[in-house]
N, C-alpha and C. Protein backbone atom coordinates (compact mmCIF):
# COMPACT_ATOMS: atom_id res chain seq x y z
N UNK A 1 70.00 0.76 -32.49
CA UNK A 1 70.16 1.98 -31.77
C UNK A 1 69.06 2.04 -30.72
N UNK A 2 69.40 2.45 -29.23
CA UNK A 2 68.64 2.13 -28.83
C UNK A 2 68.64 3.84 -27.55
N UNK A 3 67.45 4.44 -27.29
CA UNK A 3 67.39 5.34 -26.48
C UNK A 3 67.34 5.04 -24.87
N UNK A 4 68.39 5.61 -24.26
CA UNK A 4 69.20 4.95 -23.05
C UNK A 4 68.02 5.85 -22.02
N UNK A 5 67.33 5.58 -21.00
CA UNK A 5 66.35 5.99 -20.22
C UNK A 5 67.18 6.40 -18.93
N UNK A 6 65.93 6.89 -18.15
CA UNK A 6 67.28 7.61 -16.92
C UNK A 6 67.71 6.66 -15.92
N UNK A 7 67.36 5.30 -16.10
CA UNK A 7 67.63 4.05 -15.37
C UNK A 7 69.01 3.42 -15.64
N UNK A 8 68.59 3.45 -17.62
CA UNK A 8 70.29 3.10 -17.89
C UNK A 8 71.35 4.22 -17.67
N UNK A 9 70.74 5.41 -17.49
CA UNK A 9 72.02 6.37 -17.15
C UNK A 9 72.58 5.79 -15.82
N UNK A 10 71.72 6.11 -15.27
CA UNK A 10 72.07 5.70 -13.52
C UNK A 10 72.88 4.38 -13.27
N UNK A 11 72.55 3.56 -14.34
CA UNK A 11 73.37 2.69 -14.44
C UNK A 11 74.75 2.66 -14.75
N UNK A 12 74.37 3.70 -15.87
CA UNK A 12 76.47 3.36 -16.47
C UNK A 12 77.04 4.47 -15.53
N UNK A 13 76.26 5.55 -14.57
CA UNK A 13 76.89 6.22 -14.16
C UNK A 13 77.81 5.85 -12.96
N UNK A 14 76.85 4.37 -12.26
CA UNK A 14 77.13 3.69 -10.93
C UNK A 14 78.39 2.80 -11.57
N UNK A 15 77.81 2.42 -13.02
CA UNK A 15 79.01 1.10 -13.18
C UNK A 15 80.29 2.11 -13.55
N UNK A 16 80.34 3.73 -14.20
CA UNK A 16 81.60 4.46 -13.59
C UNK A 16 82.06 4.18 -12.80
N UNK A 17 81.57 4.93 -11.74
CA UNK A 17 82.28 5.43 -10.73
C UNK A 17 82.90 3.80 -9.78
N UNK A 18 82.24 2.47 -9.90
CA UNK A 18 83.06 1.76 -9.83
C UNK A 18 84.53 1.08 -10.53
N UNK A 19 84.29 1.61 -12.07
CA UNK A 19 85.57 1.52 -12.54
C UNK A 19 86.64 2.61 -12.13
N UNK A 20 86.13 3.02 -11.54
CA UNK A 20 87.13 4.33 -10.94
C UNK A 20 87.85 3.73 -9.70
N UNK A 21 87.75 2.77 -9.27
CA UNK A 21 88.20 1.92 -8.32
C UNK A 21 88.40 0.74 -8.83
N UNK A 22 88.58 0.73 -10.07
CA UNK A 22 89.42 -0.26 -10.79
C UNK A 22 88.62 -2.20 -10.40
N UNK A 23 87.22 -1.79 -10.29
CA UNK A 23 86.98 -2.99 -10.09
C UNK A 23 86.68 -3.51 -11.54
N UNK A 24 86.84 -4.79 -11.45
CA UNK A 24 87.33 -5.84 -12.54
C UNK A 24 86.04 -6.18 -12.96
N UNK A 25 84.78 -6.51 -11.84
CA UNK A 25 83.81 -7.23 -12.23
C UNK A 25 82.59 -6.00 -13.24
N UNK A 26 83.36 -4.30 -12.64
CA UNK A 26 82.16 -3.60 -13.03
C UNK A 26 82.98 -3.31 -14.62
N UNK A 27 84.27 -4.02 -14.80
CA UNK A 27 84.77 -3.75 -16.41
C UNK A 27 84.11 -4.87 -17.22
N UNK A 28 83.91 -6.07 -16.75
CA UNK A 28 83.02 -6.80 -17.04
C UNK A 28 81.88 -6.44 -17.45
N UNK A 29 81.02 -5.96 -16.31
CA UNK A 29 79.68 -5.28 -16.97
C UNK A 29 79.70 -4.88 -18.31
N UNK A 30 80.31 -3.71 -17.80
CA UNK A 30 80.89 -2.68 -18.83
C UNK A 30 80.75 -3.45 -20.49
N UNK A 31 82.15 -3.87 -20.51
CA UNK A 31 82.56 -4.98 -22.10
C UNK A 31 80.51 -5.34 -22.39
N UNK A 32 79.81 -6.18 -21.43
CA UNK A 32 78.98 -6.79 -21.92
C UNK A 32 78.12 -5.63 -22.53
N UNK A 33 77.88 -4.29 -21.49
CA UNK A 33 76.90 -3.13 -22.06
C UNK A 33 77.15 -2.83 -23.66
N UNK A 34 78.72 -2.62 -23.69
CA UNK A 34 78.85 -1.55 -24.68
C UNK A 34 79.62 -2.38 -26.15
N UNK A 35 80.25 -3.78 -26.10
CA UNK A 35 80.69 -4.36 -26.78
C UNK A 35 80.07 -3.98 -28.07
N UNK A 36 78.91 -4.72 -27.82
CA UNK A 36 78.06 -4.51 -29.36
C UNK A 36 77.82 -3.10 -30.01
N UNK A 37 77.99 -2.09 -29.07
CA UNK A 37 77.87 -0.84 -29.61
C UNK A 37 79.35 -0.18 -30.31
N UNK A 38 80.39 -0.15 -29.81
CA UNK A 38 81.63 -0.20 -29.85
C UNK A 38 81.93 -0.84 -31.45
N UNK A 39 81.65 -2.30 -31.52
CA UNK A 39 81.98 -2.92 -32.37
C UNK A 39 81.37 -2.78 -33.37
N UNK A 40 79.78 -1.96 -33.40
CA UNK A 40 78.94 -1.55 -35.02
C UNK A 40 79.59 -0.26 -34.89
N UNK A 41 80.11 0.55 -34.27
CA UNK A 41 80.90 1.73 -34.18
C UNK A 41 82.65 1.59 -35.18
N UNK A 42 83.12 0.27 -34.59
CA UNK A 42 84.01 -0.06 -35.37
C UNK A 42 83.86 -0.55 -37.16
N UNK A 43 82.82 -1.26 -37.11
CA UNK A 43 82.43 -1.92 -38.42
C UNK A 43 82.37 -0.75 -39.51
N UNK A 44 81.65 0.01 -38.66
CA UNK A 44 81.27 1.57 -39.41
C UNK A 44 82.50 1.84 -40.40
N UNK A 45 82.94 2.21 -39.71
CA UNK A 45 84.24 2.68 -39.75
C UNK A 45 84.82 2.12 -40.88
N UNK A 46 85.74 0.84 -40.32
CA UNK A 46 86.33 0.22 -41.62
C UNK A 46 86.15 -1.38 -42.09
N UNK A 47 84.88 -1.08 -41.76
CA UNK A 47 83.87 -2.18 -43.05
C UNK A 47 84.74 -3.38 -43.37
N UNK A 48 85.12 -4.14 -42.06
CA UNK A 48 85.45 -5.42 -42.37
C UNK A 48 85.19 -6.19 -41.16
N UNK A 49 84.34 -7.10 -41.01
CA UNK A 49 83.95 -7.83 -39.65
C UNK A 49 85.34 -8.62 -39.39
N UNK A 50 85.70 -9.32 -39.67
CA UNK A 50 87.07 -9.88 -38.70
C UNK A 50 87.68 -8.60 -38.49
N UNK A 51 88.25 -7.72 -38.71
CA UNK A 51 89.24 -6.40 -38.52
C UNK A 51 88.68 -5.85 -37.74
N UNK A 52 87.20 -5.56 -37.46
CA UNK A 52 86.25 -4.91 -36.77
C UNK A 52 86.37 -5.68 -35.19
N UNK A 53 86.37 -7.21 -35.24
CA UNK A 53 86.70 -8.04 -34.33
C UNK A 53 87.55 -7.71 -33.46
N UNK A 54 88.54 -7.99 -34.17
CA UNK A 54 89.97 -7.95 -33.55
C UNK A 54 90.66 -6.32 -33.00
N UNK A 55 89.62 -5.44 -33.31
CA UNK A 55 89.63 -4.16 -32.92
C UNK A 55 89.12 -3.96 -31.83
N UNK A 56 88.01 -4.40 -31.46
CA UNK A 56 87.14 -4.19 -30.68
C UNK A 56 87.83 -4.70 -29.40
N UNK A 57 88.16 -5.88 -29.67
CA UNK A 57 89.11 -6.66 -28.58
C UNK A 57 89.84 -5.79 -28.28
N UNK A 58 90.92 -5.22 -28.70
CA UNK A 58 91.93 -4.15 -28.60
C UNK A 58 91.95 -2.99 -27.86
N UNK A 59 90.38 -2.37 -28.17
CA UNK A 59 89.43 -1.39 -27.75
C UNK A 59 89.75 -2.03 -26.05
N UNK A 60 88.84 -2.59 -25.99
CA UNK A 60 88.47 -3.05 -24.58
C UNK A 60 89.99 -3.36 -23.90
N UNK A 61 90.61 -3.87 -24.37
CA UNK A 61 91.87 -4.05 -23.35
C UNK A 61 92.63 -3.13 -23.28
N UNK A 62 92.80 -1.98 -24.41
CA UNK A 62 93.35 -0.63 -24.35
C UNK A 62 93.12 -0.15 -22.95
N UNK A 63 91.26 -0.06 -22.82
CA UNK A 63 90.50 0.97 -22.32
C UNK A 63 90.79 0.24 -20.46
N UNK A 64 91.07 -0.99 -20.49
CA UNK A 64 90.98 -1.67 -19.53
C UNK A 64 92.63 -1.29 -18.81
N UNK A 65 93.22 -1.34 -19.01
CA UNK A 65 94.99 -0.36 -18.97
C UNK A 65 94.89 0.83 -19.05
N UNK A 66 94.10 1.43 -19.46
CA UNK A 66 93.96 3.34 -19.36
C UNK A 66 93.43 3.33 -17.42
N UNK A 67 92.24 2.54 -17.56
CA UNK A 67 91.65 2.57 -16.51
C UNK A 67 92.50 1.99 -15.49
N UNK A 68 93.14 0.94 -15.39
CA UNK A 68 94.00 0.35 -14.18
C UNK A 68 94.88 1.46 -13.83
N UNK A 69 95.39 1.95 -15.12
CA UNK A 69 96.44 3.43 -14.98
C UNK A 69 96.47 4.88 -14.50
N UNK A 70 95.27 4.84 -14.73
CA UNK A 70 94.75 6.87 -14.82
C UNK A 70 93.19 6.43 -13.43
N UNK A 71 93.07 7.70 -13.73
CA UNK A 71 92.53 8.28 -12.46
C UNK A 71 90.72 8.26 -12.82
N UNK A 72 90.93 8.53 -14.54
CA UNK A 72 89.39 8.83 -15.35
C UNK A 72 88.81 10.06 -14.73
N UNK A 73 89.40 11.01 -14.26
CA UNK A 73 89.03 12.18 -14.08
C UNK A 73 89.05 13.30 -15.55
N UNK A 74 89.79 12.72 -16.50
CA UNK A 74 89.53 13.48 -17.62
C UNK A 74 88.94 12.98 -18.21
N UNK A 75 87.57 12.29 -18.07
CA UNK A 75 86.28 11.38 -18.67
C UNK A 75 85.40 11.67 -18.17
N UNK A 76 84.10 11.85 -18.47
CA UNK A 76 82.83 12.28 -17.92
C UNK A 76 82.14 11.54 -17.73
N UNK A 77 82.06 10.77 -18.83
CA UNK A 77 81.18 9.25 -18.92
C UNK A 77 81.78 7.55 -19.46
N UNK A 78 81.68 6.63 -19.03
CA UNK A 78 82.30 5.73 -19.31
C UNK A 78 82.14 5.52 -21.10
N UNK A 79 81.06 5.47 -21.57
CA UNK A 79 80.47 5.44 -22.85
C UNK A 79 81.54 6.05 -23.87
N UNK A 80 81.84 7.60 -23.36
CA UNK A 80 82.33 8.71 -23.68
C UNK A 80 84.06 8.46 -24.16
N UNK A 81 84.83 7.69 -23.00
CA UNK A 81 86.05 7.17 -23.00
C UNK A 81 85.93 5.81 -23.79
N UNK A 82 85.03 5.02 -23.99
CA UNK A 82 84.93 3.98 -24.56
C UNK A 82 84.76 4.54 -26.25
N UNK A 83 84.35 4.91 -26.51
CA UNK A 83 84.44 5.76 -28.10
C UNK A 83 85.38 6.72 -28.41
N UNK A 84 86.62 7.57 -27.20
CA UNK A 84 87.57 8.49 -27.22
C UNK A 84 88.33 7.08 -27.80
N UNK A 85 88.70 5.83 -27.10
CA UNK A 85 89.64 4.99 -26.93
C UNK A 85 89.37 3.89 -28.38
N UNK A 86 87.78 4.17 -28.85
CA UNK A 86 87.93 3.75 -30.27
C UNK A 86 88.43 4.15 -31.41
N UNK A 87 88.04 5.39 -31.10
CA UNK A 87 88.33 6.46 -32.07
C UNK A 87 89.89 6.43 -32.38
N UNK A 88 90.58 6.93 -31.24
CA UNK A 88 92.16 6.64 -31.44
C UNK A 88 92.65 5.19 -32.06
N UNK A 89 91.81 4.11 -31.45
CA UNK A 89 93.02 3.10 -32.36
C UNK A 89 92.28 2.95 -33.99
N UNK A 90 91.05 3.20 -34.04
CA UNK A 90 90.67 3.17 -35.52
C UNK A 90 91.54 4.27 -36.36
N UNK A 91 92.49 5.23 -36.05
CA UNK A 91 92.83 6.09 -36.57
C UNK A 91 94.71 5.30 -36.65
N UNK A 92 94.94 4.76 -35.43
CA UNK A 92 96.09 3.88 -35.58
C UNK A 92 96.06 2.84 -36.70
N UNK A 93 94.93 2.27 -36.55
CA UNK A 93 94.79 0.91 -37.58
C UNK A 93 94.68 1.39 -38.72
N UNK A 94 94.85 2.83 -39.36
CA UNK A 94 94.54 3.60 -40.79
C UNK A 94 95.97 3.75 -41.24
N UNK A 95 96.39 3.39 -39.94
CA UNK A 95 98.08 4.69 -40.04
C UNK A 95 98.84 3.38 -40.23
N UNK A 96 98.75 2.36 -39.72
CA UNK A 96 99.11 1.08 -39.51
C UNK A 96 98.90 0.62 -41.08
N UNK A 97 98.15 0.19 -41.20
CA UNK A 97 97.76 -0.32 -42.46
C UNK A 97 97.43 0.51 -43.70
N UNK A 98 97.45 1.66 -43.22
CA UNK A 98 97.14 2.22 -45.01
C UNK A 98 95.89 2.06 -45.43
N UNK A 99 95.04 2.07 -44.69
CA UNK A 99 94.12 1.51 -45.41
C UNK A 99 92.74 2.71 -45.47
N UNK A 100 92.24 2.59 -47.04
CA UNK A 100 91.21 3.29 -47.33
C UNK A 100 89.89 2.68 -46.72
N UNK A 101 88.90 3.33 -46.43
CA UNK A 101 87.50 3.26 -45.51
C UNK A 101 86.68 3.30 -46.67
N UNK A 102 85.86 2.14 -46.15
CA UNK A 102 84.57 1.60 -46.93
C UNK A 102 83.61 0.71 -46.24
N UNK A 103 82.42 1.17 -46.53
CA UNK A 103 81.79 0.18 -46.01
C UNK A 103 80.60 -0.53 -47.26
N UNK A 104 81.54 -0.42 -48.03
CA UNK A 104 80.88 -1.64 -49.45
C UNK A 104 81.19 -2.90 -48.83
N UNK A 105 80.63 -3.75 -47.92
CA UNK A 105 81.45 -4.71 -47.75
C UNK A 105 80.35 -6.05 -47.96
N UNK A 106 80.57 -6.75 -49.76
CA UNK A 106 79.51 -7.48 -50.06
C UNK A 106 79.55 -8.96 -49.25
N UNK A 107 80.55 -9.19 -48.59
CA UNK A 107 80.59 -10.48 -47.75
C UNK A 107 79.41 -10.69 -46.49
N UNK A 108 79.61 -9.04 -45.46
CA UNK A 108 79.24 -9.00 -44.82
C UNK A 108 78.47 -7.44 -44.68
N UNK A 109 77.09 -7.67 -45.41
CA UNK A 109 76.22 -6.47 -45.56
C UNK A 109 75.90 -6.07 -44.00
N UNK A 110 75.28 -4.71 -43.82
CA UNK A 110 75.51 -3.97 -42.61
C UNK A 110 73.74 -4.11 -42.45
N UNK A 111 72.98 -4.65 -41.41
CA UNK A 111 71.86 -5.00 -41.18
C UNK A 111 71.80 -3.94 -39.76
N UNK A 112 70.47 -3.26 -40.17
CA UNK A 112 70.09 -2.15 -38.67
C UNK A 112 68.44 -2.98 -38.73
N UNK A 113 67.98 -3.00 -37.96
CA UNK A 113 66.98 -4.08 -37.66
C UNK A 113 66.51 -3.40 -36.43
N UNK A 114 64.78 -2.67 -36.65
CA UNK A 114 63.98 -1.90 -35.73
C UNK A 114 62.86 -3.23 -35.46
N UNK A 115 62.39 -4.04 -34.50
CA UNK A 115 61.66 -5.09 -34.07
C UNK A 115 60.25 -4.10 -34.10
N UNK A 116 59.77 -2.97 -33.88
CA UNK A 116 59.07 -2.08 -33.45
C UNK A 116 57.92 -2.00 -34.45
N UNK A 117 58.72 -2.01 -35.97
CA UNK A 117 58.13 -1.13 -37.20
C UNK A 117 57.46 -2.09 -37.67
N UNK A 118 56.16 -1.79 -38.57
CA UNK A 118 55.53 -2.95 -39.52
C UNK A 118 56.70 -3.20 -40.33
N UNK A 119 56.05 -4.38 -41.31
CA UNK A 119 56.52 -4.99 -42.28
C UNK A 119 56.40 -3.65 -43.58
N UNK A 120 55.81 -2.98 -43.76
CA UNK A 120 55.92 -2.11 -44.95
C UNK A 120 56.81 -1.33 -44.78
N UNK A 121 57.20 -0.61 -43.00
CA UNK A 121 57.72 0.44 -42.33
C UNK A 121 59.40 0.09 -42.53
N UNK A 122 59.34 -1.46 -42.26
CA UNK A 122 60.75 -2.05 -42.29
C UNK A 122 61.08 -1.95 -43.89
N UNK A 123 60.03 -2.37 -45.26
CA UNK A 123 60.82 -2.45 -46.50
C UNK A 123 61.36 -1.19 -46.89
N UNK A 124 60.61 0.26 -46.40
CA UNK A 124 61.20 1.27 -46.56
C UNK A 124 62.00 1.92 -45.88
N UNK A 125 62.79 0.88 -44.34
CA UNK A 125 63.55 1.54 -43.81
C UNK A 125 64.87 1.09 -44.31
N UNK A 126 64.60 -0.35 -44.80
CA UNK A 126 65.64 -0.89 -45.40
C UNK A 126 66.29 -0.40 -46.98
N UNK A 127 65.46 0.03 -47.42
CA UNK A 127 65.61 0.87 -48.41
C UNK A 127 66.50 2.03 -48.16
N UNK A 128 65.80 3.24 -47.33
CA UNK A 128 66.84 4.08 -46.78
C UNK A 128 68.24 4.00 -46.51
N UNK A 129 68.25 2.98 -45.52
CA UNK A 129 69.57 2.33 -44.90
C UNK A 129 70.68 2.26 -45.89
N UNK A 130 69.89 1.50 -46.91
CA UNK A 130 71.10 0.77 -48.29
C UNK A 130 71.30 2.22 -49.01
N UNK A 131 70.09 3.15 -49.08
CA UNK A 131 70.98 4.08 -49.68
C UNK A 131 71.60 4.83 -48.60
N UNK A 132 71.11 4.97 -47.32
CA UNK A 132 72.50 5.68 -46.41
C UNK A 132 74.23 5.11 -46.60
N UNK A 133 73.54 3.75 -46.71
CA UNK A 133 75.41 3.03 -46.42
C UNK A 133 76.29 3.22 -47.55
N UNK A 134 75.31 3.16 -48.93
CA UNK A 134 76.28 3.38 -50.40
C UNK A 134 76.75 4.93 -50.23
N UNK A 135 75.84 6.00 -49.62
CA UNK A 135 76.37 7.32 -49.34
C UNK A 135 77.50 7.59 -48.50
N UNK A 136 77.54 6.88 -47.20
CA UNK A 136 78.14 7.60 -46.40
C UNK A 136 79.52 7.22 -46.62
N UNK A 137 80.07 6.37 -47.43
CA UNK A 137 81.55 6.58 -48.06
C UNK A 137 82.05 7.56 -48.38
N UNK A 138 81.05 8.45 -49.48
CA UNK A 138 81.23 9.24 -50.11
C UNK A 138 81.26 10.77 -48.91
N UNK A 139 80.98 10.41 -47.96
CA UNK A 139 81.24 11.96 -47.48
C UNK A 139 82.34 11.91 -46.85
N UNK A 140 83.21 13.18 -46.05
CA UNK A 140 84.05 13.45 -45.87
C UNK A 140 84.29 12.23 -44.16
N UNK A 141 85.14 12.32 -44.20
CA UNK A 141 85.62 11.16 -42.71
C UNK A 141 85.12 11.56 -41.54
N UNK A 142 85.43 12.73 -41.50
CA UNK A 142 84.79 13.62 -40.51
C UNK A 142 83.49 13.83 -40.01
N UNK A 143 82.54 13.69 -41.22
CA UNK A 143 80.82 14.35 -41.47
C UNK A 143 80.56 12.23 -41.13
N UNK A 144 80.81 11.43 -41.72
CA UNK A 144 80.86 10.25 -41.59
C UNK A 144 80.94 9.78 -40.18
N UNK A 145 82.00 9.61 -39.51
CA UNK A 145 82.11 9.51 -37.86
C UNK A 145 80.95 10.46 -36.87
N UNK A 146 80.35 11.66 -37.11
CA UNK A 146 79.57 12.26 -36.01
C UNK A 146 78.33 11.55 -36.41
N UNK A 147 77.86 11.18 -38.01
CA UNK A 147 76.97 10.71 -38.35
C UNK A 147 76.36 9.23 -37.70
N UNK A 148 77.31 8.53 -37.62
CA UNK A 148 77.33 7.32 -37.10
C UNK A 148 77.40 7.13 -35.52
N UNK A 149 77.91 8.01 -34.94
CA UNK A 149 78.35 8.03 -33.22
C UNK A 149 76.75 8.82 -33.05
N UNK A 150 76.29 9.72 -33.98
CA UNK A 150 75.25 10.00 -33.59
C UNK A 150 73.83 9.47 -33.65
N UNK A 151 73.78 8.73 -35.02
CA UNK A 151 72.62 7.90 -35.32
C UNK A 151 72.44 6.49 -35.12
N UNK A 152 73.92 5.86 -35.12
CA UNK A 152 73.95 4.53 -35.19
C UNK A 152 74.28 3.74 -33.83
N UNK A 153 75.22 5.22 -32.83
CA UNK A 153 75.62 4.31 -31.69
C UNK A 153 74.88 5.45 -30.84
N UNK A 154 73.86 6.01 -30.94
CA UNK A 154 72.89 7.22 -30.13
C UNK A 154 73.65 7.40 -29.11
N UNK A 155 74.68 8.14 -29.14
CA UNK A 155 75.82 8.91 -28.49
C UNK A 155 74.63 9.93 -28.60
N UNK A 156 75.27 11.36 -27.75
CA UNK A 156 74.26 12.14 -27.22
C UNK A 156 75.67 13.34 -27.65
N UNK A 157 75.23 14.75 -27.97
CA UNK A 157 75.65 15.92 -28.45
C UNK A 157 76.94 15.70 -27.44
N UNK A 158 76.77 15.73 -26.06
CA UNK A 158 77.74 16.38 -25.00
C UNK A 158 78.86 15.00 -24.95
N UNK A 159 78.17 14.04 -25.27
CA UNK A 159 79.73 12.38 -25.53
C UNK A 159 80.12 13.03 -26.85
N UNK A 160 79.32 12.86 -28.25
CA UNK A 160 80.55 13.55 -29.66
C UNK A 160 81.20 14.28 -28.91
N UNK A 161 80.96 15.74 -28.22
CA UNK A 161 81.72 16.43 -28.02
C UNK A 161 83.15 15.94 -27.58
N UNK A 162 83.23 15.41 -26.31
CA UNK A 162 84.13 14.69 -25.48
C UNK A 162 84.68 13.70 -26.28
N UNK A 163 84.58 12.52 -27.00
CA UNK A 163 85.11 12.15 -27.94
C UNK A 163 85.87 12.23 -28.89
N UNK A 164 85.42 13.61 -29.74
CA UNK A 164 86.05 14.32 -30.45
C UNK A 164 87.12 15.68 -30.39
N UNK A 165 86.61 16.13 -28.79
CA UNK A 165 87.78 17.33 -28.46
C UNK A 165 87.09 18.42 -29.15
N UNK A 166 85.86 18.71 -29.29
CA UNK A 166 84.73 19.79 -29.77
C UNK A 166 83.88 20.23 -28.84
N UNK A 167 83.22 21.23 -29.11
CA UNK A 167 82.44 21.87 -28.09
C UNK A 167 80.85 20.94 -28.61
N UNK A 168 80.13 21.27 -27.62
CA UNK A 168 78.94 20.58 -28.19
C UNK A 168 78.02 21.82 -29.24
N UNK A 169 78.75 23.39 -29.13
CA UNK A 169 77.83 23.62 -30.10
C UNK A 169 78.61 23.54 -31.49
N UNK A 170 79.79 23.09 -31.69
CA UNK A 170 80.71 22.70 -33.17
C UNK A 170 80.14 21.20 -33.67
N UNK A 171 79.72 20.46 -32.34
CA UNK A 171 79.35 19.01 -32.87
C UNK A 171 78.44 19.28 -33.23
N UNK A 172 77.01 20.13 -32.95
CA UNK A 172 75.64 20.41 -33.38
C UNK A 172 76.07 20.85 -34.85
N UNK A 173 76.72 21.65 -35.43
CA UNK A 173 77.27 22.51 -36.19
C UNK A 173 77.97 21.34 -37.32
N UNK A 174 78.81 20.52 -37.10
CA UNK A 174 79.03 19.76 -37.65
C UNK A 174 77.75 19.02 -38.14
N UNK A 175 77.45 18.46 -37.00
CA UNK A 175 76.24 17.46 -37.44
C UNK A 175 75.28 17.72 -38.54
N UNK A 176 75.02 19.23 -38.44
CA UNK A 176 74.38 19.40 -39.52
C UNK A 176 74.60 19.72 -40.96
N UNK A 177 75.99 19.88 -40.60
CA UNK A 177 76.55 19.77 -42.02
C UNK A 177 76.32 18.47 -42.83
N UNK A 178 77.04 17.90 -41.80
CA UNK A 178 77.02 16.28 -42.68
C UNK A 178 75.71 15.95 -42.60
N UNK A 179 74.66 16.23 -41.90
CA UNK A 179 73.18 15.54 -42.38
C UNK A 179 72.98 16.58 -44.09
N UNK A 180 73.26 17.50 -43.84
CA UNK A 180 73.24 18.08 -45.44
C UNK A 180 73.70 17.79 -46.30
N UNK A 181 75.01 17.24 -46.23
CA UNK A 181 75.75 16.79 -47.45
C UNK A 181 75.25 15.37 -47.84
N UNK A 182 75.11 14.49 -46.84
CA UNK A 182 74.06 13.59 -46.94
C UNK A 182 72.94 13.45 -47.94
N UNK A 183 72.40 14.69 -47.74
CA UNK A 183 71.04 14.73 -47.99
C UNK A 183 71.10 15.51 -49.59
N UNK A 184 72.42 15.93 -49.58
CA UNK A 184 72.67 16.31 -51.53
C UNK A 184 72.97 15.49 -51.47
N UNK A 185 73.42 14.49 -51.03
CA UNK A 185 74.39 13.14 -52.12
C UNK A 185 72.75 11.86 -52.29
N UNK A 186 71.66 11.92 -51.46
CA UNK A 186 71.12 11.28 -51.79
C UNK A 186 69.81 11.88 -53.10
N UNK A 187 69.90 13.24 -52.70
CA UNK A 187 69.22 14.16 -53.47
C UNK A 187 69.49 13.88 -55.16
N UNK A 188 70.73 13.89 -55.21
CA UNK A 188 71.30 14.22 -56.10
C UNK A 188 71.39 12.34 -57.28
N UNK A 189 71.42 11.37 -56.08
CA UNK A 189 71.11 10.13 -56.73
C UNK A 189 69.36 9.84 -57.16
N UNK A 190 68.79 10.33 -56.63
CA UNK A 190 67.55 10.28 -56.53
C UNK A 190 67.57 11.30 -57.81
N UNK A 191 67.62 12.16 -58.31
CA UNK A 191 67.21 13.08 -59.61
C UNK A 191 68.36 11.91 -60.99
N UNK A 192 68.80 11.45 -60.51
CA UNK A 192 69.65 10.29 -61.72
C UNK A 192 69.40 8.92 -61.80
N UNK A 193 68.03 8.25 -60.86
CA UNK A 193 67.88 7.19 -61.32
C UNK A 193 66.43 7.65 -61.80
């Protein structure tokens, strides 16, 4: 997760407004900026790296045909439509397949990796983490997705909003729900071991 400065704004705001003219090379950019974010956005979700793969791909060529098509005047930020356009097919690929959400996934464990922190800072962040990831199954789908768009892919209050079709003070509102329920479900493991 990484905090986007007013350089990278200016950036994705320029590499917009060239996809708004449907240039090819600034969708390029684009794929390279946000791929990796997109795709731990997908993993999130439904906790299988090939499926996560082959989504992501999907993602991007969806988003790449919205854009040749539409105008992107009902988008604010490229980031913003790039997580609207995840969101929808991760909800297709549920409907498609049937399939229940987990991210127990012992093949391919979910690694968040801060270069920044000491070595003591990292054994207890890793700690956290493993109990965030065994938790966040357990909360509702809903409290789960703002959690992750908010902590994991540092989406910003006013993108959840747009993403989700919420105001930004329901996403604040949300958000803190699910950091609460969170925070009983780890509460609550923590008084039982």
């Amino acid at each position: 997760m990484t905090n986007r400065n007013p350089v990278q704004k200016f950036k994705e705001r320029n590499l917009f407004s060239r996809l708004k003219k449907k240039d090819k090379d600034a969708f390029i950019e684009a794929y390279d900026l946000y791929v990796d974010d997109i795709h731990r956005f997908v993993y999130f979700k439904i906790g299988n790296k090939e499926e996560a793969n082959d989504l992501t791909s999907i993602i991007f060529l969806k988003t790449w045909e919205y854009i040749k098509n539409n105008s992107l005047t009902d988008s604010r930020t490229l980031r913003a439509l790039l997580y609207k356009v995840a969101r929808t097919s991760i909800i297709d690929y549920y409907r498609q397949n049937q399939v229940v959400s987990s991210l127990d996934d012992d093949k391919h464990p979910i690694e968040v990796i801060d270069d920044s922190q000491s070595v003591i800072e990292q054994i207890n962040l890793n700690s956290d983490l493993e109990i965030i990831r065994k938790k966040l199954p357990e909360l509702k789908m809903e409290y789960r997705e703002v959690i992750i768009m908010r902590f994991i892919n540092d989406l910003e209050l006013e993108e959840i909003a747009e993403v989700t079709g919420k105001t930004k003070g329901n996403v604040r509102v949300l958000l803190f729900r699910a950091l609460k329920a969170l925070r009983e479900l780890i509460e609550e493991q923590n008084k039982n071991n």
